[in-house]
Protein backbone atom coordinates (compact mmCIF):
# COMPACT_ATOMS: atom_id res chain seq x y z
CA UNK A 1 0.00 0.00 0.00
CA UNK A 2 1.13 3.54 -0.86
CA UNK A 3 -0.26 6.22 0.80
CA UNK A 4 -0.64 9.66 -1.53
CA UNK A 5 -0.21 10.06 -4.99
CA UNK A 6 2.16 12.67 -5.75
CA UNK A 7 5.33 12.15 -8.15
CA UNK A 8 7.08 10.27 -5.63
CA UNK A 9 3.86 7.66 -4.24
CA UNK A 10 3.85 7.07 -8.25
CA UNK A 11 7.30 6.41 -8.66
CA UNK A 12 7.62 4.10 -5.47
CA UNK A 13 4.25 2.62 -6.28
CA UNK A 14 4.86 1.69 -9.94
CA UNK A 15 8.67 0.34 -9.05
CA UNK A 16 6.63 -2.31 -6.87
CA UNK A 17 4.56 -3.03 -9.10
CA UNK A 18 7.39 -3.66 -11.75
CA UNK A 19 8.81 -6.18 -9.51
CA UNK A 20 5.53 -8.34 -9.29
CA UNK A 21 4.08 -6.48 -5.98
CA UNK A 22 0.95 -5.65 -5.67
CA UNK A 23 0.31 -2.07 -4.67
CA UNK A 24 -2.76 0.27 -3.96
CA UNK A 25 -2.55 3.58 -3.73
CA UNK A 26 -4.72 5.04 -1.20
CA UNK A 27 -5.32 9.04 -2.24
CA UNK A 28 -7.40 10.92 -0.97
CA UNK A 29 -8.73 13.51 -3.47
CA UNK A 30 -10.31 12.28 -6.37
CA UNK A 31 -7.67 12.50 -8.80
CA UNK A 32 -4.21 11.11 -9.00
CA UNK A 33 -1.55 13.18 -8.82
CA UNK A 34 -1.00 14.42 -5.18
CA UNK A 35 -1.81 18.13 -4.15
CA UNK A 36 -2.85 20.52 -6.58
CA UNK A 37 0.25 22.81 -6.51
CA UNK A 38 2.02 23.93 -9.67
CA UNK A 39 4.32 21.73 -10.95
CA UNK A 40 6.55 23.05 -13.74
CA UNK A 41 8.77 21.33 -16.57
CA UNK A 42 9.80 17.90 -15.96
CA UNK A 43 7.86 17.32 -12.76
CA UNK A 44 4.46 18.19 -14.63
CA UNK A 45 5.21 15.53 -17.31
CA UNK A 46 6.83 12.42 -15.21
CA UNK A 47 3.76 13.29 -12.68
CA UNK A 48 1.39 12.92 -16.11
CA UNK A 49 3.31 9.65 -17.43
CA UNK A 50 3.35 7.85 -14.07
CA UNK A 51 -0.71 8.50 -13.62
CA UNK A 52 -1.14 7.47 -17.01
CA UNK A 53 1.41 4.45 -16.22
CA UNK A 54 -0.42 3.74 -12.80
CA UNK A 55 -3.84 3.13 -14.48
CA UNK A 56 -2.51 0.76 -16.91
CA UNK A 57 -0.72 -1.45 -14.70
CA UNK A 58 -1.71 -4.68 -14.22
CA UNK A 59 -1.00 -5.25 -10.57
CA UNK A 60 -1.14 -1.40 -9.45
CA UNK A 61 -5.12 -0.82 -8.24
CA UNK A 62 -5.99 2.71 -7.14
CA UNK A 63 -8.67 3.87 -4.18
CA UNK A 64 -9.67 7.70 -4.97
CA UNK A 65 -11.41 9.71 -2.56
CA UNK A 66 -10.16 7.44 0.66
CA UNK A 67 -7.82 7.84 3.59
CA UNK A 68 -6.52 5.45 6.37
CA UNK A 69 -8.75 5.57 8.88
CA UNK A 70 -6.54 3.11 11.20
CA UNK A 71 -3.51 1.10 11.54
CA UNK A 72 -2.83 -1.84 13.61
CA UNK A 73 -0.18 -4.39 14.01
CA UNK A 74 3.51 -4.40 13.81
CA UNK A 75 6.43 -3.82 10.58
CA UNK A 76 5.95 -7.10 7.76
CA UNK A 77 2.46 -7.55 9.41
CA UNK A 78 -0.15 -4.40 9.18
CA UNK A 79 -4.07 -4.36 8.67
CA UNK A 80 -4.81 -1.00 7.59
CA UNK A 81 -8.46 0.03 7.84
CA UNK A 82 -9.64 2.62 4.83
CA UNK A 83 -12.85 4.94 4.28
């Protein structure tokens, strides 16, 4: 699970994914892409290719619109509760 969709929850998030990990990103507005803040140059375009990268992937699912609501358990062994 990645938490947050911004350039780098893409980049971590899609590098699991390439090596046969499920991920979900958990983001809470409705959108990928993190805050709305102006992004310039590069960062607006690698932000653009890894969304567009993210919803193609096979083993990368997203949740829009949710947060973690609670976490319980200890490293290697978490149940995450999200709304």
């Amino acid at each position: 699970m990645v938490i947050g969709s911004d350039l780098s929850g893409l980049t971590i998030a899609l590098s699991l994914a390439d090596n046969n990990i499920p991920v979900t990103i958990v983001e809470r507005a409705d959108a990928l892409g993190g805050l709305p803040y102006d992004l310039a140059g590069r960062a607006q375009e690698l932000t653009a290719e890894r969304i567009e990268a993210a919803f193609r992937h096979p083993r990368l699912t997203t949740m829009l619109g949710a947060h973690v609501t609670n976490v319980t358990g200890h490293p290697g062994d978490y149940e995450v509760q999200v709304a």
